[in-house]
PDB file of N, CA and C in Angstrom:
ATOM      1  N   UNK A   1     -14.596   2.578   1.582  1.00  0.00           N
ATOM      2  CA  UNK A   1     -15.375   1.746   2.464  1.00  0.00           C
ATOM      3  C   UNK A   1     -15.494   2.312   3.883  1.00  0.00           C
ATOM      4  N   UNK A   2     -14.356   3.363   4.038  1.00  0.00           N
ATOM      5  CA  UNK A   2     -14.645   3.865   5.586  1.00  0.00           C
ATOM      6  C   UNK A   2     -15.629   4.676   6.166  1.00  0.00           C
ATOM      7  N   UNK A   3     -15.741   5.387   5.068  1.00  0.00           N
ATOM      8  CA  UNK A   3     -16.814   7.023   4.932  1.00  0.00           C
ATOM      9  C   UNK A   3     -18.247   6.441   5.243  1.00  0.00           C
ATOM     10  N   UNK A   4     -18.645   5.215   3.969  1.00  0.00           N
ATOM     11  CA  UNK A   4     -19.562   4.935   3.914  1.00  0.00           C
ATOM     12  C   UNK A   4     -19.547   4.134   5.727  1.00  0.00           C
ATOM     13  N   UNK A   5     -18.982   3.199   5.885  1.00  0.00           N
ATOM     14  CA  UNK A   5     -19.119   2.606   7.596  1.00  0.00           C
ATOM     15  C   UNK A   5     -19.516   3.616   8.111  1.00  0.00           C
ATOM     16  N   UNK A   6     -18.906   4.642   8.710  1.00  0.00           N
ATOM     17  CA  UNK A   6     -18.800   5.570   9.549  1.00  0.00           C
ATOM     18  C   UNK A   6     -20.271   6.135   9.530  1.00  0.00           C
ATOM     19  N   UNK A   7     -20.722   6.389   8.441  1.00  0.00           N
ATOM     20  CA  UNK A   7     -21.867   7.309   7.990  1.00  0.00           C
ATOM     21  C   UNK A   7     -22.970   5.931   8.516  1.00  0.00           C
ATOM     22  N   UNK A   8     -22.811   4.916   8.260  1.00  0.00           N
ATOM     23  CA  UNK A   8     -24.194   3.420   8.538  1.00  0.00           C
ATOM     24  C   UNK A   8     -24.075   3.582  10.345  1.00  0.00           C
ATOM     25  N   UNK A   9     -23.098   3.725  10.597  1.00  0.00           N
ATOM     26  CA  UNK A   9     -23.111   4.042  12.371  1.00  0.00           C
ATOM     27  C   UNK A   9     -23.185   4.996  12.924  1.00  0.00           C
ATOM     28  N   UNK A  10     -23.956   6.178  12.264  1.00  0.00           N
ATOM     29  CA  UNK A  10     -24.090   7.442  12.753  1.00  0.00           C
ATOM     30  C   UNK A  10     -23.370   8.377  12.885  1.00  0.00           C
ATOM     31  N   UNK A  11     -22.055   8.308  12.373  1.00  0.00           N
ATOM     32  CA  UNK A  11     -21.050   9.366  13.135  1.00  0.00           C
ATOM     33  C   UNK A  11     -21.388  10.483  11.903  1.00  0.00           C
ATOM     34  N   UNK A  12     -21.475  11.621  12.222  1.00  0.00           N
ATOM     35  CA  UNK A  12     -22.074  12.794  11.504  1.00  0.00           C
ATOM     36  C   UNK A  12     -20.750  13.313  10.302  1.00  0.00           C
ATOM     37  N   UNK A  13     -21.202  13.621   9.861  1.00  0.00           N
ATOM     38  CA  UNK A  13     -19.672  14.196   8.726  1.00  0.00           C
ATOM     39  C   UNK A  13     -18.889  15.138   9.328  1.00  0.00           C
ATOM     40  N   UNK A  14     -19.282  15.987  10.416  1.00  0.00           N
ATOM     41  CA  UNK A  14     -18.373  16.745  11.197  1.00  0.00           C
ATOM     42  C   UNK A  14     -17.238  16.099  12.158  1.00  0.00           C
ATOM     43  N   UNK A  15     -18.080  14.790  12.503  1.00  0.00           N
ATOM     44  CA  UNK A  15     -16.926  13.934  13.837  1.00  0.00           C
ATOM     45  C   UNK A  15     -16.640  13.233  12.957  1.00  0.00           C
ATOM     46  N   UNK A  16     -16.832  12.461  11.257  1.00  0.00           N
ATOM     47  CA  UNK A  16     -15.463  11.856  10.663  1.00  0.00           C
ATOM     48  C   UNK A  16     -14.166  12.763  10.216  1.00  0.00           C
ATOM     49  N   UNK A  17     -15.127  14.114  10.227  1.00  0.00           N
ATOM     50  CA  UNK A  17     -13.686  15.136   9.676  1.00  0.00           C
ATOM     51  C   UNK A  17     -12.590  15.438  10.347  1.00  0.00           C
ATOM     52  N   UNK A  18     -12.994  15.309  11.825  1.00  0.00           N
ATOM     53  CA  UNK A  18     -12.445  15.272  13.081  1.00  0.00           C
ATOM     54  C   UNK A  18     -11.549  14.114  13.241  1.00  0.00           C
ATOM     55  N   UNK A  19     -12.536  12.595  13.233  1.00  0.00           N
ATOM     56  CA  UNK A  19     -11.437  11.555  12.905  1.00  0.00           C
ATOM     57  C   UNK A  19     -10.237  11.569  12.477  1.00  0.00           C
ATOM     58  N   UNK A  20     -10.799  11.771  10.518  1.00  0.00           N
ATOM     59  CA  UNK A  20      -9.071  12.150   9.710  1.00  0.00           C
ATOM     60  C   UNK A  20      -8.235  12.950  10.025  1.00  0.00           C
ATOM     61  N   UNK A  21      -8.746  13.919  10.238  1.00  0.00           N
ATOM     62  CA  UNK A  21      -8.428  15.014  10.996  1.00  0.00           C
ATOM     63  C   UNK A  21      -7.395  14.710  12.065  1.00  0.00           C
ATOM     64  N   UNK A  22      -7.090  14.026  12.897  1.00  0.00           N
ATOM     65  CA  UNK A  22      -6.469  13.557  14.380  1.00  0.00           C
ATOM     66  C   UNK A  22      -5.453  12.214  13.793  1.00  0.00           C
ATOM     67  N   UNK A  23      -6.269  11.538  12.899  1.00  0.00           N
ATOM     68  CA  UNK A  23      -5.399  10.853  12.126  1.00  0.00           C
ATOM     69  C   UNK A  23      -4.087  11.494  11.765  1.00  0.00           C
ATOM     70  N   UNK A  24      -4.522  12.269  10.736  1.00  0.00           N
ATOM     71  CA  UNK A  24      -3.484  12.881   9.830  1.00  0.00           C
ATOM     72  C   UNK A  24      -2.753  13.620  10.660  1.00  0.00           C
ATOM     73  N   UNK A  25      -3.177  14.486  11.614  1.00  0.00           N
ATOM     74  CA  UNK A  25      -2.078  15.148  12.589  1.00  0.00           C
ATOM     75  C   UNK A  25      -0.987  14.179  13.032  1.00  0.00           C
ATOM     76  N   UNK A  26      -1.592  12.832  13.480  1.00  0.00           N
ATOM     77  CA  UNK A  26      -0.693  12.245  14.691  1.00  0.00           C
ATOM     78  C   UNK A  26       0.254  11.166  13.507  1.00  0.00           C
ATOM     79  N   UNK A  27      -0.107  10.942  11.977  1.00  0.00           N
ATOM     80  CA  UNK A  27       0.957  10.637  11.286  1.00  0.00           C
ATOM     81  C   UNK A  27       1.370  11.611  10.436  1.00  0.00           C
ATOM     82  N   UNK A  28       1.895  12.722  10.321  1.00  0.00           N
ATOM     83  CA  UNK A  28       2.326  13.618   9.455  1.00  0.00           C
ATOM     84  C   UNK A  28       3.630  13.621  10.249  1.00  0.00           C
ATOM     85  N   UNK A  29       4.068  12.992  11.358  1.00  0.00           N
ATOM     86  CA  UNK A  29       6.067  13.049  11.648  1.00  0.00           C
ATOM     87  C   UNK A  29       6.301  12.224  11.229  1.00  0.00           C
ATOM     88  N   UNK A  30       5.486  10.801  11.047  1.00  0.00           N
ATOM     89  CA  UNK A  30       6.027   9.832  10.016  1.00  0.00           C
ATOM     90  C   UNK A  30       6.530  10.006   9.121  1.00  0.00           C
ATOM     91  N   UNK A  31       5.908  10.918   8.700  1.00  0.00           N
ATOM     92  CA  UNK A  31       6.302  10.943   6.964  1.00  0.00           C
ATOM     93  C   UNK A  31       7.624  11.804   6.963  1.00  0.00           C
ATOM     94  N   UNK A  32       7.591  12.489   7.704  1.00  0.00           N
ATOM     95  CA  UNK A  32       9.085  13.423   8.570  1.00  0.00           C
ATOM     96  C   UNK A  32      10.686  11.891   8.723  1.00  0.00           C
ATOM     97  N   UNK A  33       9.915  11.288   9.983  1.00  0.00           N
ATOM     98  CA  UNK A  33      11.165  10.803   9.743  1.00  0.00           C
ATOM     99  C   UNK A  33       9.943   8.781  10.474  1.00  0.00           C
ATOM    100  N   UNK A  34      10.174   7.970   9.131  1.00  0.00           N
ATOM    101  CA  UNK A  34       9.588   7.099   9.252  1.00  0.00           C
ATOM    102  C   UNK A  34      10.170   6.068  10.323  1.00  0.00           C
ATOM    103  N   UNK A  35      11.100   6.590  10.591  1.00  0.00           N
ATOM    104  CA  UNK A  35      11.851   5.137  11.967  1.00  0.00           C
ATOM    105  C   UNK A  35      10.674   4.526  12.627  1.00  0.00           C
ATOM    106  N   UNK A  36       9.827   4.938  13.175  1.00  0.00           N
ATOM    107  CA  UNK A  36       8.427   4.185  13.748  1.00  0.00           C
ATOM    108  C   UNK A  36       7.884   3.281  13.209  1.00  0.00           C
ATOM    109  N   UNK A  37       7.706   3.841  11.801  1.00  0.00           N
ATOM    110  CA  UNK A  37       6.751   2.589  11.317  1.00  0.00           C
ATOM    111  C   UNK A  37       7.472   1.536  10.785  1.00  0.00           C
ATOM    112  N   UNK A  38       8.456   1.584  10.612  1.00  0.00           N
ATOM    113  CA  UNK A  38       9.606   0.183  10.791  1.00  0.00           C
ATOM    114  C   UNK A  38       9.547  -0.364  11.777  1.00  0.00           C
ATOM    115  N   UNK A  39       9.950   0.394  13.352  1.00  0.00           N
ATOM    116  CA  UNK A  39       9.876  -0.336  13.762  1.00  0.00           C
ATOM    117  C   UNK A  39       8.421  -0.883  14.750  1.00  0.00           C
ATOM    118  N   UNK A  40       7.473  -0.494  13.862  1.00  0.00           N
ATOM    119  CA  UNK A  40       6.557  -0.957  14.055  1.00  0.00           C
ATOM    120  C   UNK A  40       6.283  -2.059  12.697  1.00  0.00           C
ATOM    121  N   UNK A  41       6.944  -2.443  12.126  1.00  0.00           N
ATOM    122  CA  UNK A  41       7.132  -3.232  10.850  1.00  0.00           C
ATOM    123  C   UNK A  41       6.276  -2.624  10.187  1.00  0.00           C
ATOM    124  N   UNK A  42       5.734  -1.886   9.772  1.00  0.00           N
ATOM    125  CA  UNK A  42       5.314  -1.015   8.729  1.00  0.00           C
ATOM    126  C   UNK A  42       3.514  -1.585   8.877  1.00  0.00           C
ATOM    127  N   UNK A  43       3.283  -2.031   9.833  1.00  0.00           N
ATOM    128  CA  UNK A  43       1.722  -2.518  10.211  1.00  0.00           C
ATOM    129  C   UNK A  43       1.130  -1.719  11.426  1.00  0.00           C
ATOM    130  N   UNK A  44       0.177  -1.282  10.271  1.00  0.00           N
ATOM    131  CA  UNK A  44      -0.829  -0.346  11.043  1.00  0.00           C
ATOM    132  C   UNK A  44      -1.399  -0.629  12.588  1.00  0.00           C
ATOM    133  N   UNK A  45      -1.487  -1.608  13.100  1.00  0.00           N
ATOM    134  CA  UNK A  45      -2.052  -1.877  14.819  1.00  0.00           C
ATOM    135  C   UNK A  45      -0.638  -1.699  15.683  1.00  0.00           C
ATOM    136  N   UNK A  46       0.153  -2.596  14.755  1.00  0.00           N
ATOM    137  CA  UNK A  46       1.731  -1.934  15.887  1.00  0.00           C
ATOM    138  C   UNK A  46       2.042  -0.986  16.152  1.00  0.00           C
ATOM    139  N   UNK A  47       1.557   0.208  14.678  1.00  0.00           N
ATOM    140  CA  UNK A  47       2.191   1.236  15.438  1.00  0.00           C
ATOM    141  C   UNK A  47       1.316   2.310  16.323  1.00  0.00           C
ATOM    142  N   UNK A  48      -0.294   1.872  15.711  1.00  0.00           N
ATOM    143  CA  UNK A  48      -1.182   2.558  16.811  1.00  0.00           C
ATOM    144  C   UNK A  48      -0.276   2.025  18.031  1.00  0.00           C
ATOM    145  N   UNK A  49      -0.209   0.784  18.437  1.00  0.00           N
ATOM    146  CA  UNK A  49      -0.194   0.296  20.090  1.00  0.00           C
ATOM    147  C   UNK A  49       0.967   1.197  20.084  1.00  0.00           C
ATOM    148  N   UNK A  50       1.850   0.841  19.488  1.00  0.00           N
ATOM    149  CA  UNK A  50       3.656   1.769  19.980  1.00  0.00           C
ATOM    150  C   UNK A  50       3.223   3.097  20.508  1.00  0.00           C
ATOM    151  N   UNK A  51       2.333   3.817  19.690  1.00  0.00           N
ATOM    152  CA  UNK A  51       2.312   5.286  19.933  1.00  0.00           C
ATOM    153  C   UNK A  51       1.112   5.254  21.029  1.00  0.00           C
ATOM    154  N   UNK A  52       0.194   4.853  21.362  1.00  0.00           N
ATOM    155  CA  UNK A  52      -0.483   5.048  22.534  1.00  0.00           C
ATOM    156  C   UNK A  52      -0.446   4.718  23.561  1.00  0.00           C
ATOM    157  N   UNK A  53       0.587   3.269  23.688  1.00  0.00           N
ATOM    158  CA  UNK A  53       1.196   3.031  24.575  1.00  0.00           C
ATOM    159  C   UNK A  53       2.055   4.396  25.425  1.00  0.00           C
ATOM    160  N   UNK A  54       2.259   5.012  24.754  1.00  0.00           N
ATOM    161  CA  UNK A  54       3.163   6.063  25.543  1.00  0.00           C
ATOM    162  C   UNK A  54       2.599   7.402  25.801  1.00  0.00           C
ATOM    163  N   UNK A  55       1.456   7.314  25.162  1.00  0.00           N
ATOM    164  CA  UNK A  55       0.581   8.847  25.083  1.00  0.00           C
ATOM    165  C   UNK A  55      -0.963   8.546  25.231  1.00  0.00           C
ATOM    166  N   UNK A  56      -2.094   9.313  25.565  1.00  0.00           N
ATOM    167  CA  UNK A  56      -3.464   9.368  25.373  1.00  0.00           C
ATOM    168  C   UNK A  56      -3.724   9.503  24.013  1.00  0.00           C
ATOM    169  N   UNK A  57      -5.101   9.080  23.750  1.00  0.00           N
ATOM    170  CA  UNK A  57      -5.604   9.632  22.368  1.00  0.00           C
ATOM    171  C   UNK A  57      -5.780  11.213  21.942  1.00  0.00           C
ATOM    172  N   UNK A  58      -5.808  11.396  20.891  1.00  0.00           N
ATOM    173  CA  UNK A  58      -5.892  13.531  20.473  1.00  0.00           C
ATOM    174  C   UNK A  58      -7.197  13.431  21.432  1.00  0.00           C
ATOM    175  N   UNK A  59      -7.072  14.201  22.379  1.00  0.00           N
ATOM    176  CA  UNK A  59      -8.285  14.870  22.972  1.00  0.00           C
ATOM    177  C   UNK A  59      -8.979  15.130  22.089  1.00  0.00           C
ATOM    178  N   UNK A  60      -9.295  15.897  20.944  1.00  0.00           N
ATOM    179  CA  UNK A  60     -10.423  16.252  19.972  1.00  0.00           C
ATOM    180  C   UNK A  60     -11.450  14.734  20.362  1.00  0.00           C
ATOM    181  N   UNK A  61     -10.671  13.800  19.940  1.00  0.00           N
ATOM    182  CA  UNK A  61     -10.866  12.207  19.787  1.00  0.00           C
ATOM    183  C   UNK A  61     -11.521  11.967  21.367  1.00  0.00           C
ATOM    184  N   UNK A  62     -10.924  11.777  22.357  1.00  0.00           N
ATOM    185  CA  UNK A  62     -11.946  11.789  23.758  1.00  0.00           C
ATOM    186  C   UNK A  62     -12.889  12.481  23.971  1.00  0.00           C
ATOM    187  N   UNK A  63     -12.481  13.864  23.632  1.00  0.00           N
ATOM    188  CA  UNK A  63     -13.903  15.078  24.367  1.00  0.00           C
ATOM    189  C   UNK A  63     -15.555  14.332  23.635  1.00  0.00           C
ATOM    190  N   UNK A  64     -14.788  14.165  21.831  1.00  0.00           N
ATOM    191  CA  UNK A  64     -15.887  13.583  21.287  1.00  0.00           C
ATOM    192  C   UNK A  64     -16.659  12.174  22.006  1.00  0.00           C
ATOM    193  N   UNK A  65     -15.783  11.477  22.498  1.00  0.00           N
ATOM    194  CA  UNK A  65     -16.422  10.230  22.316  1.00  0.00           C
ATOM    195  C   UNK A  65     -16.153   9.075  21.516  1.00  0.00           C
ATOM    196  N   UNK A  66     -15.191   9.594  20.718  1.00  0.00           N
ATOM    197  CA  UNK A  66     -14.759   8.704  19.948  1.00  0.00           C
ATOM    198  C   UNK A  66     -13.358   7.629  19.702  1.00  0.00           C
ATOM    199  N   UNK A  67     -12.739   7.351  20.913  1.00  0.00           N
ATOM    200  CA  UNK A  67     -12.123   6.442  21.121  1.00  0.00           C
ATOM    201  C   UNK A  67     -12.150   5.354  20.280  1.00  0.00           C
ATOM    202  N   UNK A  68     -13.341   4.393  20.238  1.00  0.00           N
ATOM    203  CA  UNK A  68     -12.805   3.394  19.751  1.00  0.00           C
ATOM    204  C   UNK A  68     -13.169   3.291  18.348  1.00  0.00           C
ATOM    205  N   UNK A  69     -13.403   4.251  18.043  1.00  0.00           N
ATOM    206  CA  UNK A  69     -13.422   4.295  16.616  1.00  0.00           C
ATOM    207  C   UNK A  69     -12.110   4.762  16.056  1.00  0.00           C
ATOM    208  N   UNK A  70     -11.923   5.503  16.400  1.00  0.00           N
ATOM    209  CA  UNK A  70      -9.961   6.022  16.402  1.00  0.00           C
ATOM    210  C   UNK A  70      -9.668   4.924  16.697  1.00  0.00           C
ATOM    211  N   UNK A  71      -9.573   4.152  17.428  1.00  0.00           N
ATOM    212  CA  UNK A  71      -8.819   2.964  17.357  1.00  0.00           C
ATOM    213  C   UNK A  71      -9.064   1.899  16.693  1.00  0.00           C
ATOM    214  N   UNK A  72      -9.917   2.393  15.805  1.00  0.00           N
ATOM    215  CA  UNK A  72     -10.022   0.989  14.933  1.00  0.00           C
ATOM    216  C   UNK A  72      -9.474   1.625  13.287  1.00  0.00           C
ATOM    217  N   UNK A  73     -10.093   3.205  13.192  1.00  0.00           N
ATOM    218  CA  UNK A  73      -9.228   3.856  11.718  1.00  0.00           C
ATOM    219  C   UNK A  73      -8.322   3.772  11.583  1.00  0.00           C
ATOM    220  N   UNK A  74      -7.489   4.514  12.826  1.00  0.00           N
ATOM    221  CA  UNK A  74      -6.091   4.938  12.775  1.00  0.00           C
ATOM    222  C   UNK A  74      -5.223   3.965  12.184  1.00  0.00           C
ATOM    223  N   UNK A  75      -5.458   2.637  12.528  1.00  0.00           N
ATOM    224  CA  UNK A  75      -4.745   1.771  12.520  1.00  0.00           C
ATOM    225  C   UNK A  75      -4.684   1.415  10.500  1.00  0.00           C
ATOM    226  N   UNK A  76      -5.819   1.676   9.876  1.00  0.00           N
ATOM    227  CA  UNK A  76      -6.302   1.630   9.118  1.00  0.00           C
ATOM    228  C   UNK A  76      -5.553   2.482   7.805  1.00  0.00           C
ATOM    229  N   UNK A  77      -5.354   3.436   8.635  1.00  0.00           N
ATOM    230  CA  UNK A  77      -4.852   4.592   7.942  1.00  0.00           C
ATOM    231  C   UNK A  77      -3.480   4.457   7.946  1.00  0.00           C
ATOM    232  N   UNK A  78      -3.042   4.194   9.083  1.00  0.00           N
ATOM    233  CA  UNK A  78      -1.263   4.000   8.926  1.00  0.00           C
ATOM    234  C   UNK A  78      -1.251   2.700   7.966  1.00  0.00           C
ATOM    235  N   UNK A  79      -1.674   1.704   8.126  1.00  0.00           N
ATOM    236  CA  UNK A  79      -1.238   0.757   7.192  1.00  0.00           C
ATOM    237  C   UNK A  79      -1.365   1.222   5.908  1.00  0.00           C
ATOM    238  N   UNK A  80      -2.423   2.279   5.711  1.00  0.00           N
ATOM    239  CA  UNK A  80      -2.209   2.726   3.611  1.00  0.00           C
ATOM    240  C   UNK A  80      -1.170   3.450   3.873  1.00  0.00           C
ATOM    241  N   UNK A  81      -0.570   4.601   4.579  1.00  0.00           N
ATOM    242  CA  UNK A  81       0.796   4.703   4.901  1.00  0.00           C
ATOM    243  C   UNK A  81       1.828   4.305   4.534  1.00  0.00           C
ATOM    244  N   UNK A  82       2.150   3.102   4.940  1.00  0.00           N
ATOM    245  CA  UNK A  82       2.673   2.525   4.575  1.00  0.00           C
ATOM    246  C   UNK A  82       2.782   1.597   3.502  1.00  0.00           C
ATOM    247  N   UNK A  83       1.798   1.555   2.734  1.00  0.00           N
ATOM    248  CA  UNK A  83       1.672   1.128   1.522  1.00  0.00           C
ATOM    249  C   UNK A  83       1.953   2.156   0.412  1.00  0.00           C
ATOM    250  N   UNK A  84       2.135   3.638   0.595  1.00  0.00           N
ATOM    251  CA  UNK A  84       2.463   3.957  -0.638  1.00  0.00           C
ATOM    252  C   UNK A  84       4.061   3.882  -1.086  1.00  0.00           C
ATOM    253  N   UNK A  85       3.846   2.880  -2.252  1.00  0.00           N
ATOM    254  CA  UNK A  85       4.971   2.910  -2.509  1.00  0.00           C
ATOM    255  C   UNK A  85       6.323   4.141  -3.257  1.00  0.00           C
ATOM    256  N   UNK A  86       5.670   4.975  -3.452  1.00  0.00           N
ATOM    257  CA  UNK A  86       7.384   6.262  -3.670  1.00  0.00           C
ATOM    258  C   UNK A  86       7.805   6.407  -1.881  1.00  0.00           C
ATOM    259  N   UNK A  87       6.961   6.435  -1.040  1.00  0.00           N
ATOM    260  CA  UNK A  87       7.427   6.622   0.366  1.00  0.00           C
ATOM    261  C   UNK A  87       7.902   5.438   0.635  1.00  0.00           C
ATOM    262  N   UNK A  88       7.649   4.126   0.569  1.00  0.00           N
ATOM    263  CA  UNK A  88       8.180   3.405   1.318  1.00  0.00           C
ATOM    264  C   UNK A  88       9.760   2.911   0.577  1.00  0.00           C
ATOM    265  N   UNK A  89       9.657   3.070  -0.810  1.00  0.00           N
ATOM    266  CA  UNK A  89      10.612   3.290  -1.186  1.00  0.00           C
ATOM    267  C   UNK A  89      11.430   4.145  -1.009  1.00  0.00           C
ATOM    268  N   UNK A  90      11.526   4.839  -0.976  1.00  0.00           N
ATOM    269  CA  UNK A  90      12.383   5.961  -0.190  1.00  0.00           C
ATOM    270  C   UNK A  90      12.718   5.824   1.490  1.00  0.00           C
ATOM    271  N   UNK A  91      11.829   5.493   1.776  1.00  0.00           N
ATOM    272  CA  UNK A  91      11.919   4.782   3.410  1.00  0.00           C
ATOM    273  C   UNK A  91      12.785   3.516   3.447  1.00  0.00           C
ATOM    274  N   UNK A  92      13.061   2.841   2.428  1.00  0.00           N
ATOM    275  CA  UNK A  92      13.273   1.710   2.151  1.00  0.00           C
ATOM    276  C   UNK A  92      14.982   1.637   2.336  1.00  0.00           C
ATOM    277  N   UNK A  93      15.242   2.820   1.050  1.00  0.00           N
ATOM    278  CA  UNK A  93      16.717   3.475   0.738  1.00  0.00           C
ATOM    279  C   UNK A  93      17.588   3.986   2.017  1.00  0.00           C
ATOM    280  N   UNK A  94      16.689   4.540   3.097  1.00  0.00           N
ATOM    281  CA  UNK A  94      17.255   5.550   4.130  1.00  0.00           C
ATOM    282  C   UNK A  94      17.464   4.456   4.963  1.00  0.00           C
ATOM    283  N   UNK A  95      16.196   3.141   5.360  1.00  0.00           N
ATOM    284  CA  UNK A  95      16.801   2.548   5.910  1.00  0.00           C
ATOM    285  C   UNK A  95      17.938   1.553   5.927  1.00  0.00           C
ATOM    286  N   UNK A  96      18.245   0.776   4.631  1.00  0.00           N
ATOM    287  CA  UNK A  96      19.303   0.219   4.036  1.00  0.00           C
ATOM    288  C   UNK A  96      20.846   0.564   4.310  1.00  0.00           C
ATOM    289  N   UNK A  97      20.681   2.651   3.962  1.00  0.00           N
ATOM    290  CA  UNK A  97      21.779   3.794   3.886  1.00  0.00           C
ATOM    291  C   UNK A  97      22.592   3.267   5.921  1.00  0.00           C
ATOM    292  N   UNK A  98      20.975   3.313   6.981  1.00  0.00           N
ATOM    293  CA  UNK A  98      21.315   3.230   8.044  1.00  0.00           C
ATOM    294  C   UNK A  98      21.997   2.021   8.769  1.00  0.00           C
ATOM    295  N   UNK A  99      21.695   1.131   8.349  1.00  0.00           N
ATOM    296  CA  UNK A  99      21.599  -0.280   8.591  1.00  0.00           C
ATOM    297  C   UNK A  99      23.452  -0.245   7.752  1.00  0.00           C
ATOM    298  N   UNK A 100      23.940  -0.355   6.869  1.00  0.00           N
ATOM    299  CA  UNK A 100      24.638  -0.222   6.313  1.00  0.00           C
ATOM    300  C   UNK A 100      25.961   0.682   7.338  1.00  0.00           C
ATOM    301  N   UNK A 101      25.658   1.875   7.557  1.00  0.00           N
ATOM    302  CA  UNK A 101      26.147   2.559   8.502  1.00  0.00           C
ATOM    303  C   UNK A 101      26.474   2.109   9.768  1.00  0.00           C
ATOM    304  N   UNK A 102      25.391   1.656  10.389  1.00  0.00           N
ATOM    305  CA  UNK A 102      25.381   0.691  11.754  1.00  0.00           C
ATOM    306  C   UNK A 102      26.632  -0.384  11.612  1.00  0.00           C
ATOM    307  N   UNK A 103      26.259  -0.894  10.200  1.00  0.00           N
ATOM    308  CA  UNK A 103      27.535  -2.243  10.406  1.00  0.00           C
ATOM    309  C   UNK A 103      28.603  -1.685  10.073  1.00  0.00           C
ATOM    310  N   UNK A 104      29.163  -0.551   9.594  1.00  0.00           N
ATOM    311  CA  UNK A 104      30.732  -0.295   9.604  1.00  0.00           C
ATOM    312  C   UNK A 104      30.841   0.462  11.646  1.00  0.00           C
ATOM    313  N   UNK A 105      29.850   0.944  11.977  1.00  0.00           N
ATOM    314  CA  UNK A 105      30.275   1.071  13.404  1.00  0.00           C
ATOM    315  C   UNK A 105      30.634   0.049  14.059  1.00  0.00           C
ATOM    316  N   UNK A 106      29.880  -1.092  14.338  1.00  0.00           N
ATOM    317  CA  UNK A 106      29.639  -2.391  14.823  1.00  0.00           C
ATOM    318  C   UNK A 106      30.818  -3.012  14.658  1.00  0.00           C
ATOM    319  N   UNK A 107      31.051  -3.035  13.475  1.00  0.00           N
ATOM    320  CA  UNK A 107      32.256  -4.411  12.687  1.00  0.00           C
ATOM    321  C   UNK A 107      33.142  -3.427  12.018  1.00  0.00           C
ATOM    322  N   UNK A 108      34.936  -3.746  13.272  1.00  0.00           N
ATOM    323  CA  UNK A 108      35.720  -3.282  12.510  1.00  0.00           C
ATOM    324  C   UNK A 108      36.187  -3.735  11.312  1.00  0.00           C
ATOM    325  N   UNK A 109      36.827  -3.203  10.675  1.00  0.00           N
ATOM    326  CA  UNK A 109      37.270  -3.837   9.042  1.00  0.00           C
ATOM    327  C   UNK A 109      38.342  -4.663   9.499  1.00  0.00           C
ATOM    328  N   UNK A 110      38.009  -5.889   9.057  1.00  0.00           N
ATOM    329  CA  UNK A 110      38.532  -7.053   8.856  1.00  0.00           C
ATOM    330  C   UNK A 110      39.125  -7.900   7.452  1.00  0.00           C
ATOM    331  N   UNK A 111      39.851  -8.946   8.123  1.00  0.00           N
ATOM    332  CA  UNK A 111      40.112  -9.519   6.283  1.00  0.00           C
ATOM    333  C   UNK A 111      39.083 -10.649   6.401  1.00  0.00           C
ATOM    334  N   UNK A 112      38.795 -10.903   5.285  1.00  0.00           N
ATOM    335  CA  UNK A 112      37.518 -11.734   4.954  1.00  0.00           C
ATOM    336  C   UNK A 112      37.345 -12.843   5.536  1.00  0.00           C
ATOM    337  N   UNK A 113      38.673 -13.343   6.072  1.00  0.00           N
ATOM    338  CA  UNK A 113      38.575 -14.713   6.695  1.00  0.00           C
ATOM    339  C   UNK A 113      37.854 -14.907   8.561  1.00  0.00           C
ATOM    340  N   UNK A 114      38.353 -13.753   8.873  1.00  0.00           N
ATOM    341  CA  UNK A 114      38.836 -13.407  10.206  1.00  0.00           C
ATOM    342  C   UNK A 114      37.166 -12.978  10.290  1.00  0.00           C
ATOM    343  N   UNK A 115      36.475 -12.191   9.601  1.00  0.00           N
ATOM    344  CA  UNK A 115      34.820 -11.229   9.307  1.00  0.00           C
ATOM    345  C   UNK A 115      34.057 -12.770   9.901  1.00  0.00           C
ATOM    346  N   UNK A 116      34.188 -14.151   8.856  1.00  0.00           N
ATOM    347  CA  UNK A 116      33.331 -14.850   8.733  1.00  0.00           C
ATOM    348  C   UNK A 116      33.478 -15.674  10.214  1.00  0.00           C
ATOM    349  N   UNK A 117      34.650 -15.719  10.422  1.00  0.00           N
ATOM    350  CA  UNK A 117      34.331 -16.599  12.065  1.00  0.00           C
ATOM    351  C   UNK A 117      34.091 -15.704  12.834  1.00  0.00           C
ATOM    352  N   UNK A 118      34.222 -14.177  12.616  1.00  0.00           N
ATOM    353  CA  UNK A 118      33.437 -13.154  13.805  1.00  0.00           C
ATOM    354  C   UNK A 118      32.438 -13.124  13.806  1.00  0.00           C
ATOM    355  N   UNK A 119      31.231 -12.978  12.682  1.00  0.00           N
ATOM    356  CA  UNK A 119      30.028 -12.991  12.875  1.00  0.00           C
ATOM    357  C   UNK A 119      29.655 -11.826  12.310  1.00  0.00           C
ATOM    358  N   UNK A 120      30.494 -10.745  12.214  1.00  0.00           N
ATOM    359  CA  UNK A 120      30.086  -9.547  11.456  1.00  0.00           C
ATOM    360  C   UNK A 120      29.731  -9.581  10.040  1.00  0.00           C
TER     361      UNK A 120
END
């Protein structure tokens, strides 16, 4: 459904290639190490805002002109991202592994009684 949009609003097949193109660059560390899109809850507009909040758009993406169209894919694109499930499963595992980890730092070992009125 995107190709075809893109193509009804003029954008030429060279500046959507460009699009994906800037897309796929600026999520390919995701897939490296997904901590972002967690904590962007795994929804595509959070983590556009997270990440541009702190940076400009790929210049390719300005020189063109194409701002707000990047800002309306991108967002688009990370959310299928995050929908495939062998990655998010696996994203799923690492984060569990971490979270898991966190609470033996957090909470010394206790006896069971002593755990439940601590809160750990």
């Amino acid at each position: 459904p995107l190709v075809p949009f893109l193509a009804q609003e003029g954008i030429s097949e060279n500046q959507q290639r460009l699009l994906f193109d800037a897309c796929k660059i600026e999520l390919q560390p995701f897939t490296e190490d997904p901590a972002p899109l967690f904590a962007g809850s795994l929804d595509g507009q959070k983590i556009f805002d997270d990440l541009y909040t702190k940076k400009d758009l790929p210049a390719t993406v300005r020189d063109e002109g194409l701002d707000s169209l990047y800002s309306m894919l991108f967002p688009r694109i990370a959310t299928l991202l995050c929908r495939i499930p062998a990655a998010v499963k696996d994203w799923e595992n690492n984060a569990w592994s971490e979270n898991y980890r966190r609470l033996d730092v957090t909470c010394p070992p206790e006896p069971v009684s002593q755990v439940e009125s601590s809160g750990c």
